[in-house]
Protein backbone atom coordinates (compact mmCIF):
# COMPACT_ATOMS: atom_id res chain seq x y z
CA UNK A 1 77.32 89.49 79.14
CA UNK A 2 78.78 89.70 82.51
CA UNK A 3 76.66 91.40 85.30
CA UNK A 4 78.39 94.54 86.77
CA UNK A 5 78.95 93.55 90.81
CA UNK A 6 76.77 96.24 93.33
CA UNK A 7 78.33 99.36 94.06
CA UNK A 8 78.98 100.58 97.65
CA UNK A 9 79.85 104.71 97.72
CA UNK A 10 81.03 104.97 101.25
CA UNK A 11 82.56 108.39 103.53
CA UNK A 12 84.69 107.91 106.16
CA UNK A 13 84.36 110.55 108.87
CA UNK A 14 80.80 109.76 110.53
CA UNK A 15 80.81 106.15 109.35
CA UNK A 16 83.84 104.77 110.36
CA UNK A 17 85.76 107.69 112.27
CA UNK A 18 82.87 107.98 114.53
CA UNK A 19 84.15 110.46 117.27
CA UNK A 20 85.74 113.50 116.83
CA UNK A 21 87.10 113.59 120.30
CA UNK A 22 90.57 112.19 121.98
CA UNK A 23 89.91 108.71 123.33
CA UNK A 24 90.00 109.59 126.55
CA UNK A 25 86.12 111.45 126.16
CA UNK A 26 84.48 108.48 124.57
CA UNK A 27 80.69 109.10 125.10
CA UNK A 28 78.11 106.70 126.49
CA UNK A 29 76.98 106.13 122.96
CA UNK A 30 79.91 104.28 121.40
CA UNK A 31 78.78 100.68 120.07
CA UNK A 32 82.39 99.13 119.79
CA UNK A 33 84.34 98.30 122.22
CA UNK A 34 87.81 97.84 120.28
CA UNK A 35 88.54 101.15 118.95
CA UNK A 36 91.86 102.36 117.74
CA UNK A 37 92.91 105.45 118.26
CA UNK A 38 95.51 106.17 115.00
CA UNK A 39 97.39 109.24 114.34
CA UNK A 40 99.00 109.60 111.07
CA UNK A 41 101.69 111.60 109.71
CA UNK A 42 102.30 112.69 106.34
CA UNK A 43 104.87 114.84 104.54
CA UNK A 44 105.17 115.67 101.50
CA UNK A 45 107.46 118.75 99.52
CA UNK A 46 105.41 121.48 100.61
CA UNK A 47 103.97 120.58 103.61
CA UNK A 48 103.07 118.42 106.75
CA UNK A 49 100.25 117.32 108.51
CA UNK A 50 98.67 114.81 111.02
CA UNK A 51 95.87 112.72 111.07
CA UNK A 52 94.10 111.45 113.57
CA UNK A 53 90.61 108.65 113.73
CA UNK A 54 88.79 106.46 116.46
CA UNK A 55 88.52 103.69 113.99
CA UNK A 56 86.57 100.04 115.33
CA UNK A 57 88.23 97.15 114.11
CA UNK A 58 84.58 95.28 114.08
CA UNK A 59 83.19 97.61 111.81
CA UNK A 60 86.49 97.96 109.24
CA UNK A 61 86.58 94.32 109.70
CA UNK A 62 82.71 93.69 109.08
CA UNK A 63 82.57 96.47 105.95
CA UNK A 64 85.32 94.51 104.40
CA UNK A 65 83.36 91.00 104.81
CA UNK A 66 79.87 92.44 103.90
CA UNK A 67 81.15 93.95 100.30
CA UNK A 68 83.38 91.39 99.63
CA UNK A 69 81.67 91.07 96.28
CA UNK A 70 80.61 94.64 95.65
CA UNK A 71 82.54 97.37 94.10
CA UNK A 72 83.53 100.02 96.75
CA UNK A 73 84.46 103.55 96.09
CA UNK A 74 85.73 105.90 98.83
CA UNK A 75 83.31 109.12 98.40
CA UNK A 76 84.84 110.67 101.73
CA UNK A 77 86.63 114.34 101.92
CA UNK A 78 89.39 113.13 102.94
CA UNK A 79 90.83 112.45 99.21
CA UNK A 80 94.41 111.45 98.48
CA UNK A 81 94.36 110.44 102.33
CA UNK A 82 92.18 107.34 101.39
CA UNK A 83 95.86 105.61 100.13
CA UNK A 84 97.25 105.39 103.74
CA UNK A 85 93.97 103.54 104.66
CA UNK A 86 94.70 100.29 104.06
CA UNK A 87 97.70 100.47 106.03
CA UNK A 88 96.71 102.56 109.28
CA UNK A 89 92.83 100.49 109.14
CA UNK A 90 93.24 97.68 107.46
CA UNK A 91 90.92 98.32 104.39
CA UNK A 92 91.46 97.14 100.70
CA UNK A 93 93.32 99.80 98.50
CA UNK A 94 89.30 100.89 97.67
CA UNK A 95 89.75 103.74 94.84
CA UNK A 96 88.67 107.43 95.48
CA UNK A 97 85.90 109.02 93.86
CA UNK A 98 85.22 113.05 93.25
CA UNK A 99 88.38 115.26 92.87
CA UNK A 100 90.18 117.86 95.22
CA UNK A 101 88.33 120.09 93.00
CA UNK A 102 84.91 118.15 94.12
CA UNK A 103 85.52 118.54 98.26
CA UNK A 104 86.84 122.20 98.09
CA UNK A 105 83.49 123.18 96.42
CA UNK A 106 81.21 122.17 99.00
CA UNK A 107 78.44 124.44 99.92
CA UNK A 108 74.61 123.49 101.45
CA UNK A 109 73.47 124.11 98.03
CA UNK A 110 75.68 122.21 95.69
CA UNK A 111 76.53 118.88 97.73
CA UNK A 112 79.76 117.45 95.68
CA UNK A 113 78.82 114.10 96.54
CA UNK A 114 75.38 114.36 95.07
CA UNK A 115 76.75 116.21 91.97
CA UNK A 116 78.96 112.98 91.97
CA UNK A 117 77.06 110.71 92.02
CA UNK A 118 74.35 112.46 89.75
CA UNK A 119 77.35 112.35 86.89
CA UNK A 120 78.76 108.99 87.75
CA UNK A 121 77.28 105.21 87.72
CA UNK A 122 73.80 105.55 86.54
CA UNK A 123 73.46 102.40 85.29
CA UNK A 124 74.47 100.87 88.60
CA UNK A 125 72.53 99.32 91.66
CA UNK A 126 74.21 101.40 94.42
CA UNK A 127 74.12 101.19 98.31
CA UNK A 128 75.62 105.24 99.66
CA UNK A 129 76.50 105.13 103.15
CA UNK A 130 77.33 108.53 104.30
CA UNK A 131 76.29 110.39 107.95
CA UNK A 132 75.36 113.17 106.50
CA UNK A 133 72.67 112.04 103.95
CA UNK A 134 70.07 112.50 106.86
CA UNK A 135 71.08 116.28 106.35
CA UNK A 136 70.77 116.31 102.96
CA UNK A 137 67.04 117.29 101.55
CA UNK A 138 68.07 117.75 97.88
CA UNK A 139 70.07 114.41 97.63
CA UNK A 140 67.07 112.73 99.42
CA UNK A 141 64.92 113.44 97.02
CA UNK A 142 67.15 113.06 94.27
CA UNK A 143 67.50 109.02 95.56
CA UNK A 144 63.88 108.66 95.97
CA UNK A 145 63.33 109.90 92.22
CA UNK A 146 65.83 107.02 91.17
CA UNK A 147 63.05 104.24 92.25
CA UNK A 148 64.85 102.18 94.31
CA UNK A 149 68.40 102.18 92.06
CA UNK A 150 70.24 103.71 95.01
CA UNK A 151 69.92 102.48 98.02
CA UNK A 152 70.78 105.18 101.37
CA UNK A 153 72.22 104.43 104.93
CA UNK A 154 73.01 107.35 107.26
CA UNK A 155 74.98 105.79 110.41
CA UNK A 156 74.66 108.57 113.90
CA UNK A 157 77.72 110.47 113.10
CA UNK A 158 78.58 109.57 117.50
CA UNK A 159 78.51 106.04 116.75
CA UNK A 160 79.23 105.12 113.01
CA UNK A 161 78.33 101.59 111.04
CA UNK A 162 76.87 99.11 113.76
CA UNK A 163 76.93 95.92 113.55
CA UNK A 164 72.89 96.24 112.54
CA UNK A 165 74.19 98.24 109.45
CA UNK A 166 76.77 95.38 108.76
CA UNK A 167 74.53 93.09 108.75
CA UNK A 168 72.13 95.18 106.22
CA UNK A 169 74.96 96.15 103.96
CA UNK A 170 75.71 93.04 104.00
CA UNK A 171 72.49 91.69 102.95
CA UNK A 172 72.53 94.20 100.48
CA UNK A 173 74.91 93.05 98.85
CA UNK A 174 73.77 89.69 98.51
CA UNK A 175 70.55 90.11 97.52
């Protein structure tokens, strides 16, 4: 019997879109100093929109090398948008968990990530990176009551995945 590789859940906005301002406002916190600023247009039949992310290179570049032999899912709002990632950022095509129906039903009392994850994957090891877990009482405590299984990092939404998180995700991994 084969053992089932480690499985990273990972969001996007927070973790690697770390600003939500133009580049030209980068605050005195930001930890990388190549970031690319991307804009991204899509169209489909109905309608159009733009994109936009301050994305580091060291930290798409250091993700990629650290789970090299995990399993990553995207676990990120930003659903069918995940396909033009690999393209704009330079990830692998990771796959997309949740549904539209998941991310339009988010309230502070019925997390869609934690309902998620509470439905998905419980016989894996898993490592959830997401900026927002720090917020998050009820999916705290749900991880602690899964004795050690899942494993949480919560990156500073200002800065995102550091090269201190690479290096324990990427230990993580390995372990």
């Amino acid at each position: 019997m084969t053992e089932q590789k480690k499985l990273v859940l990972v969001d996007f906005d927070g973790v690697f879109n770390a600003l939500d301002t133009i580049p030209s406002s980068y605050p005195s916190v930001v930890q990388h100093t190549d970031l690319k600023h991307v804009r991204y247009r899509q169209t489909d039949t109905e309608s159009e929109f733009v994109d936009e992310a301050l994305i580091s290179q060291t930290a798409v570049e250091g993700f990629v090398s650290a789970t090299e032999t995990a399993e990553v899912v995207w676990l990120t709002t930003w659903l069918d948008r995940t396909e033009w990632f690999p393209k704009a950022f330079g990830f692998p095509a990771f796959p997309y968990g949740g549904s539209e129906e998941h991310a339009s039903t988010t309230t502070a009392a019925d997390w869609w990530k934690l309902d998620y994850l509470q439905n998905n994957h419980l016989d894996r090891e898993i490592l959830w990176i997401d900026d927002d877990l720090a917020t998050e009482p009820e999916a705290l405590a749900w991880v602690e009551a899964q004795q050690g299984r899942v494993t949480i990092m919560s990156p500073d939404t200002r800065t995102g995945l550091t090269v201190q998180n690479l290096n324990t995700i990427e230990r993580w991994v390995n372990q």
